[in-house]
Protein backbone atom coordinates (compact mmCIF):
# COMPACT_ATOMS: atom_id res chain seq x y z
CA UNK A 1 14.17 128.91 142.74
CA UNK A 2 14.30 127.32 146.14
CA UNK A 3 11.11 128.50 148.18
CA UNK A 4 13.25 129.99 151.18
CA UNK A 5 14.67 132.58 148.35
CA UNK A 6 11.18 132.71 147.08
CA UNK A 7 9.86 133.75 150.42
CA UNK A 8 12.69 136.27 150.94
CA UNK A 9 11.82 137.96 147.80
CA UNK A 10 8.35 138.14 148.23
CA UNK A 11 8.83 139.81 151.79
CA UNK A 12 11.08 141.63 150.57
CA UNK A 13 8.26 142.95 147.86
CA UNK A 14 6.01 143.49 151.09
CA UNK A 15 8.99 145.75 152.63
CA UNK A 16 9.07 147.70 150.00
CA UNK A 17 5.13 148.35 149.71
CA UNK A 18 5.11 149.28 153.24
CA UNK A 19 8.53 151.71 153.60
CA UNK A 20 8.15 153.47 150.20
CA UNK A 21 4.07 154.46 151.76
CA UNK A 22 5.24 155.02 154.99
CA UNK A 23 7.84 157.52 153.26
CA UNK A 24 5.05 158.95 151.30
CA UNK A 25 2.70 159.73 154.03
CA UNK A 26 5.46 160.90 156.42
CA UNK A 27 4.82 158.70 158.91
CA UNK A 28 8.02 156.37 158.14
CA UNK A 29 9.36 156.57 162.25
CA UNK A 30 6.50 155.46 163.61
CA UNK A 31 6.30 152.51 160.93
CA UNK A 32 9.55 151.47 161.77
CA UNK A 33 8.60 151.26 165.35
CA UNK A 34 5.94 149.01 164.96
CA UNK A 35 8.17 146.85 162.46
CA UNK A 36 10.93 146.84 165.67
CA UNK A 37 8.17 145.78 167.54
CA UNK A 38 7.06 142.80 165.16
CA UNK A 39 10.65 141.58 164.83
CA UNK A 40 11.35 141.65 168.75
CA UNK A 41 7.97 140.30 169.63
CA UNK A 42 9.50 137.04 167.18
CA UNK A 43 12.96 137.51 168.74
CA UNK A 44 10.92 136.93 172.58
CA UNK A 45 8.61 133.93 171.56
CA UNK A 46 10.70 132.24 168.43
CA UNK A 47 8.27 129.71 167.69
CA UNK A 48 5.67 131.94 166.92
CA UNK A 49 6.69 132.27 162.86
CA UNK A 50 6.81 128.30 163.12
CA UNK A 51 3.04 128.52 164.49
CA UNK A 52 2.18 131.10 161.63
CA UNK A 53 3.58 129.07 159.14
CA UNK A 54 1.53 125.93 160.75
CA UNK A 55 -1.07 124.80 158.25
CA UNK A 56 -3.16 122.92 161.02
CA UNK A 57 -3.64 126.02 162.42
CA UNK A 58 -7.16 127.30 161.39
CA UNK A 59 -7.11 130.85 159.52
CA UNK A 60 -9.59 132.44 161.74
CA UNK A 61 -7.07 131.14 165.13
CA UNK A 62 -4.32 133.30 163.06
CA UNK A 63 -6.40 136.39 162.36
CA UNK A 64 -7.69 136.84 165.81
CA UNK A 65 -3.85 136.52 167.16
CA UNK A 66 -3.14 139.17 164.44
CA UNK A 67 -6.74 141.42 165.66
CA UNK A 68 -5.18 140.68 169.35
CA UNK A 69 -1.64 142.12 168.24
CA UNK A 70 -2.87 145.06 166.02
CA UNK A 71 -4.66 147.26 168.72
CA UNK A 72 -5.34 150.64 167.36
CA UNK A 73 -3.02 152.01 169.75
CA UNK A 74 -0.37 149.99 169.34
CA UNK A 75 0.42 150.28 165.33
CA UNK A 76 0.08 153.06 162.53
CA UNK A 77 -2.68 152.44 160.03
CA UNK A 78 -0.28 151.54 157.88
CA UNK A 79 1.20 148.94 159.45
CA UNK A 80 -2.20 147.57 160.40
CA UNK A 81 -3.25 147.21 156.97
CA UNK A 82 -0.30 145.70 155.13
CA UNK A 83 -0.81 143.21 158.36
CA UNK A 84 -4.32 142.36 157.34
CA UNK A 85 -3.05 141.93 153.43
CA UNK A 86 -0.34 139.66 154.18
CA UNK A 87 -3.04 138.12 156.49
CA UNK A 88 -5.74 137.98 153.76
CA UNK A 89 -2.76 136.16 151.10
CA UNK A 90 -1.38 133.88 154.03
CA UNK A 91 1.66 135.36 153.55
CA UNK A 92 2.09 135.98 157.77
CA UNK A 93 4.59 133.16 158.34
CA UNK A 94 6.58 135.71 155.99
CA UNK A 95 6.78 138.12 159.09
CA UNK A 96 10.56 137.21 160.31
CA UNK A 97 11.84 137.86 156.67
CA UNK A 98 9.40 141.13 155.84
CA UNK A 99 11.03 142.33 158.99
CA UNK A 100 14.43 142.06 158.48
CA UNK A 101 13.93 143.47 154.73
CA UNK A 102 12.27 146.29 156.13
CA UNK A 103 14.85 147.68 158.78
CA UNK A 104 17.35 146.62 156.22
CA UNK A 105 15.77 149.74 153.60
CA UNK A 106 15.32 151.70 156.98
CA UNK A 107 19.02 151.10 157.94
CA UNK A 108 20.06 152.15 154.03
CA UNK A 109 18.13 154.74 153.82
CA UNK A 110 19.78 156.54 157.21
CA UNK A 111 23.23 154.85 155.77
CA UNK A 112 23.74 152.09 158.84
CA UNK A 113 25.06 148.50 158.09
CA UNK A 114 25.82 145.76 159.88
CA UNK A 115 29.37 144.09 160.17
CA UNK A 116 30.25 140.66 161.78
CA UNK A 117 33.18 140.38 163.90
CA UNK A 118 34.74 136.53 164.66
CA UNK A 119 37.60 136.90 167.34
CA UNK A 120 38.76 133.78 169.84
CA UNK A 121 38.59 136.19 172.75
CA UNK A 122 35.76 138.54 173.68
CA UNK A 123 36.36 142.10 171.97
CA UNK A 124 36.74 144.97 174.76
CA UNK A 125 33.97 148.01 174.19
CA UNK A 126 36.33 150.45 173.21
CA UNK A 127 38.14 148.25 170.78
CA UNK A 128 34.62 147.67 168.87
CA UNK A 129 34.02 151.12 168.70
CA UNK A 130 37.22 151.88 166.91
CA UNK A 131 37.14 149.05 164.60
CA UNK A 132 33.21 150.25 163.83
CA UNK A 133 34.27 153.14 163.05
CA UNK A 134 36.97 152.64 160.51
CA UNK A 135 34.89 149.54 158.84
CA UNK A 136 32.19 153.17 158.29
CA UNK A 137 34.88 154.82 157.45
CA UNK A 138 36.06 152.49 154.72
CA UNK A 139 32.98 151.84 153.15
CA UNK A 140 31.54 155.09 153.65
CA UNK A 141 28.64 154.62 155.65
CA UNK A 142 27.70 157.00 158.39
CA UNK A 143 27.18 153.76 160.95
CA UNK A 144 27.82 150.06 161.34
CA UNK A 145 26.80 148.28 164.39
CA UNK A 146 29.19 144.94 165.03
CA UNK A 147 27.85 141.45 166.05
CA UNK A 148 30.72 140.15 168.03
CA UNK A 149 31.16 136.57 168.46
CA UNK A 150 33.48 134.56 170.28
CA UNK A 151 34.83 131.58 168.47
CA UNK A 152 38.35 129.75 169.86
CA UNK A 153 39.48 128.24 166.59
CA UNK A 154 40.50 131.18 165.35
CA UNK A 155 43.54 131.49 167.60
CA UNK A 156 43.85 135.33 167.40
CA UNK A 157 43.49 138.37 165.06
CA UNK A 158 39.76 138.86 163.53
CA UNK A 159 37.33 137.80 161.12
CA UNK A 160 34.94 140.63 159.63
CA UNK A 161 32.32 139.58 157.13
CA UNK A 162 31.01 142.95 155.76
CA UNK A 163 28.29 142.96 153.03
CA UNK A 164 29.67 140.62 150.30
CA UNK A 165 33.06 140.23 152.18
CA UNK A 166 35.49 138.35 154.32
CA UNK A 167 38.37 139.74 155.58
CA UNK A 168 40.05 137.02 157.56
CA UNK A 169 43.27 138.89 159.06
CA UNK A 170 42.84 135.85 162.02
CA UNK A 171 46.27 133.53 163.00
CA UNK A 172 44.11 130.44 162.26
CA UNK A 173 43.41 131.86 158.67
CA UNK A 174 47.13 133.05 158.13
CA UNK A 175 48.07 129.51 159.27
CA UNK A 176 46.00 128.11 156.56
CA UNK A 177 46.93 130.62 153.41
CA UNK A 178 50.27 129.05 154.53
CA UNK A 179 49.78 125.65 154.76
CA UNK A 180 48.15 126.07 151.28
CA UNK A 181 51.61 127.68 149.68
CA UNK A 182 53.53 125.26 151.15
CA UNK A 183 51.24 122.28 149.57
CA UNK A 184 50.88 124.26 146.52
CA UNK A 185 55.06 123.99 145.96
């Protein structure tokens, strides 16, 4: 197992700890809050989880950043102490990847998934709301928030990755499926 799937599955193991307590001692929105918090604060200063991950940096530089970070008003207790644990097992360079499993079981659990949308030409606002809409409707969930991106080479038409899918419905990919009959014959 490479060690990049190994990390994802052991943050994902930390995720879990955390949401299914939080869940437990009702206090699951305010958890999530925090967790937004973590994952932006990584989003603003990106080489932070290289720094975390940085064994020349000494243990005790790491923990005060963390002490600095985890103000009593700023985080549940919760939050706080899984912090400390995945402080205590050096597990904080994990923090990017324990994020994003964590809103990932928060975005389940209120039935909210994420689509990617590939289109050569930027998608108008209105347009993206539709096409949200019917990928929910399709799949069944109540939600799903679409990462647009721009990308010429596809000539026209879109590309949604959902999940475990591709639907390429783009001229560039049409072009292809037909090249690839003709060949094939």
């Amino acid at each position: 197992m490479s060690n990049t799937l190994l990390h994802h599955k052991i943050a994902l193991q930390y995720a879990r700890v955390l949401f299914q307590q939080a869940q437990e001692s009702l206090c699951l929105e305010p958890v999530v809050a925090d967790i937004q918090a973590i994952s932006h604060l990584f989003e603003q200063v990106t080489e932070l989880a290289t720094w975390l991950n940085n064994p020349s940096v000494p243990a005790s530089e790491r923990k005060s950043f963390l002490v600095e970070q985890l103000d009593s008003d700023k985080f549940n207790s919760l939050t706080r102490r899984l912090l400390v644990l995945m402080e205590e097992q050096g597990r904080l360079g994990l923090l990017p990847d324990f994020c994003s499993a964590f809103l990932a079981l928060w975005d389940e659990l209120r039935r909210v998934a994420t689509a990617e949308v590939t289109t050569a030409v930027p998608v108008p606002d209105e347009l993206a709301e539709r096409l949200a809409e019917r990928v929910a409707q399709a799949y069944g969930y109540d939600k799903v928030h679409l990462r647009c991106q721009v990308d010429p080479a596809v000539l026209g038409g879109v590309i949604l990755r959902f999940q475990d899918q591709l639907l390429d419905g783009s001229f560039s990919g049409r072009l292809d499926r037909l090249l690839s009959r003709y060949t094939a014959n």
